[in-house]
Protein backbone atom coordinates (compact mmCIF):
# COMPACT_ATOMS: atom_id res chain seq x y z
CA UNK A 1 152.94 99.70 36.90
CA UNK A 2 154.21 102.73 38.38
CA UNK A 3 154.15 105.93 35.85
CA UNK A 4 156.06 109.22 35.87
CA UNK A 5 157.22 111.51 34.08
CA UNK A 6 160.32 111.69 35.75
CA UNK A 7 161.24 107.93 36.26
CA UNK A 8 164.75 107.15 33.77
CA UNK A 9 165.57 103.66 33.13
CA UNK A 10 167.73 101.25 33.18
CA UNK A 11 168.76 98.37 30.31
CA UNK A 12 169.50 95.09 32.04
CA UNK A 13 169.31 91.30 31.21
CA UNK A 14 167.08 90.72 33.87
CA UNK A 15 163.88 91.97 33.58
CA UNK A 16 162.35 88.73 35.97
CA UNK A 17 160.24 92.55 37.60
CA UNK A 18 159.27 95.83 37.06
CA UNK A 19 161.43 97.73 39.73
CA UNK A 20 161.21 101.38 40.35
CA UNK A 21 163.92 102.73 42.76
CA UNK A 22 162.88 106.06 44.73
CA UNK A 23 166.28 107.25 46.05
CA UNK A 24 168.31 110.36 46.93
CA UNK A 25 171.21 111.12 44.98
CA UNK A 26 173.88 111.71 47.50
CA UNK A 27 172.56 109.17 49.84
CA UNK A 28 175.22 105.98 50.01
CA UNK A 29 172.26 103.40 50.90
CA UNK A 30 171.03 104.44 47.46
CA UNK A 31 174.00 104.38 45.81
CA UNK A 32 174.25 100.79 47.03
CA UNK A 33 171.23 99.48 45.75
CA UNK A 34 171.84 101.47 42.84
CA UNK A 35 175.57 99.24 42.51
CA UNK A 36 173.41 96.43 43.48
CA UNK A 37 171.19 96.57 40.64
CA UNK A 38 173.84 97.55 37.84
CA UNK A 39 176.55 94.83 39.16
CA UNK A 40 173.75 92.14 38.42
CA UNK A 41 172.58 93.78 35.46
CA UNK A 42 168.50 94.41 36.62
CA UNK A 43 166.40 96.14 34.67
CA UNK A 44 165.44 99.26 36.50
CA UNK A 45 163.31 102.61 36.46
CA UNK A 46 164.72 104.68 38.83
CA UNK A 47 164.35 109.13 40.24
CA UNK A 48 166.27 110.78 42.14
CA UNK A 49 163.73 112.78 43.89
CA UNK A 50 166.30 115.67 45.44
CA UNK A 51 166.65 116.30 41.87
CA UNK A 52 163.43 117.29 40.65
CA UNK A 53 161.52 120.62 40.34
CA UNK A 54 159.15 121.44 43.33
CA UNK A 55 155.69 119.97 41.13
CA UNK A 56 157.62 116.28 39.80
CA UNK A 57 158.92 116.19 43.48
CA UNK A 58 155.64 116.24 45.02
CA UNK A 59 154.21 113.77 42.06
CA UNK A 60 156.78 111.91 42.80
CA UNK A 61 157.38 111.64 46.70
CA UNK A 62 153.40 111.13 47.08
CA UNK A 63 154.01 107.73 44.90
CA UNK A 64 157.03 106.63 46.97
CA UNK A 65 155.05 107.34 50.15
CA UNK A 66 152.02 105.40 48.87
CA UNK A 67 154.88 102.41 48.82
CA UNK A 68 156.65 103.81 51.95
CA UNK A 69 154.71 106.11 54.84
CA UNK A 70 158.00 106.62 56.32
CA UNK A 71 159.40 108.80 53.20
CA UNK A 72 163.11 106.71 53.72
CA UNK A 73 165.53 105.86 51.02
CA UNK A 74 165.90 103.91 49.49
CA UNK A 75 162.81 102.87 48.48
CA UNK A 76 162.64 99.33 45.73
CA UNK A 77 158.81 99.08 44.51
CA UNK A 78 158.45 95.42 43.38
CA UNK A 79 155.89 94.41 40.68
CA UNK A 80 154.03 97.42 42.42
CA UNK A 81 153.08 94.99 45.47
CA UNK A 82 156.52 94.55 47.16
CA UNK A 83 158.90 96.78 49.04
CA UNK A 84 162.16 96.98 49.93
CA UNK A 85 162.83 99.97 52.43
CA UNK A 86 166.55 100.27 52.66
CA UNK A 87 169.41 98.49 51.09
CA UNK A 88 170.62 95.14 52.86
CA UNK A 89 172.28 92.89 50.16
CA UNK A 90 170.87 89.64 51.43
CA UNK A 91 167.32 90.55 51.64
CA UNK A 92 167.95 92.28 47.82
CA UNK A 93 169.58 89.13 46.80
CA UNK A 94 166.56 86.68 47.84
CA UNK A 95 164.00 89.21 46.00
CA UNK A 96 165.39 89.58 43.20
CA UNK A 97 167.89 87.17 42.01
């Protein structure tokens, strides 16, 4: 199980996996997946890491790119042995619902 500080969550009915989201906040792919999870009510621990203070960001981007060399967003950690890099609905859909 991922842990940070910095990680807020999110209340859903389906808590089927622990998700943690690394996103961008003014990126639309991760506003997407962020819609995505919420629409379907998910369970969720998500950071925007554009957001944090120059030590959490560093914490936080070196998890994300243990999940994700490439450092792109969005970035879905499942169960802390899947990824999802990017947001396309149909590949979200058949992970997770």
């Amino acid at each position: 199980m991922i842990e940070l500080d910095c990680l807020e969550e999110v209340d859903g009915s389906n808590k089927k996996h622990d998700l943690v989201l690394f996103a961008i906040s003014t990126c639309p792919h991760c506003r997407n997946a962020r819609n995505f999870l919420d629409s379907n009510d998910i369970a969720y621990r998500f950071v925007y890491l554009d957001l944090l203070k120059s030590d959490e960001q560093r914490q936080a981007l070196g998890k994300a790119e243990q999940y994700n060399p490439r450092k792109s967003f969005p970035t879905l950690v499942i169960d802390d042995d899947q990824v999802l890099v990017g947001f396309t609905e149909p590949d979200w859909r058949s992970k997770l619902l």
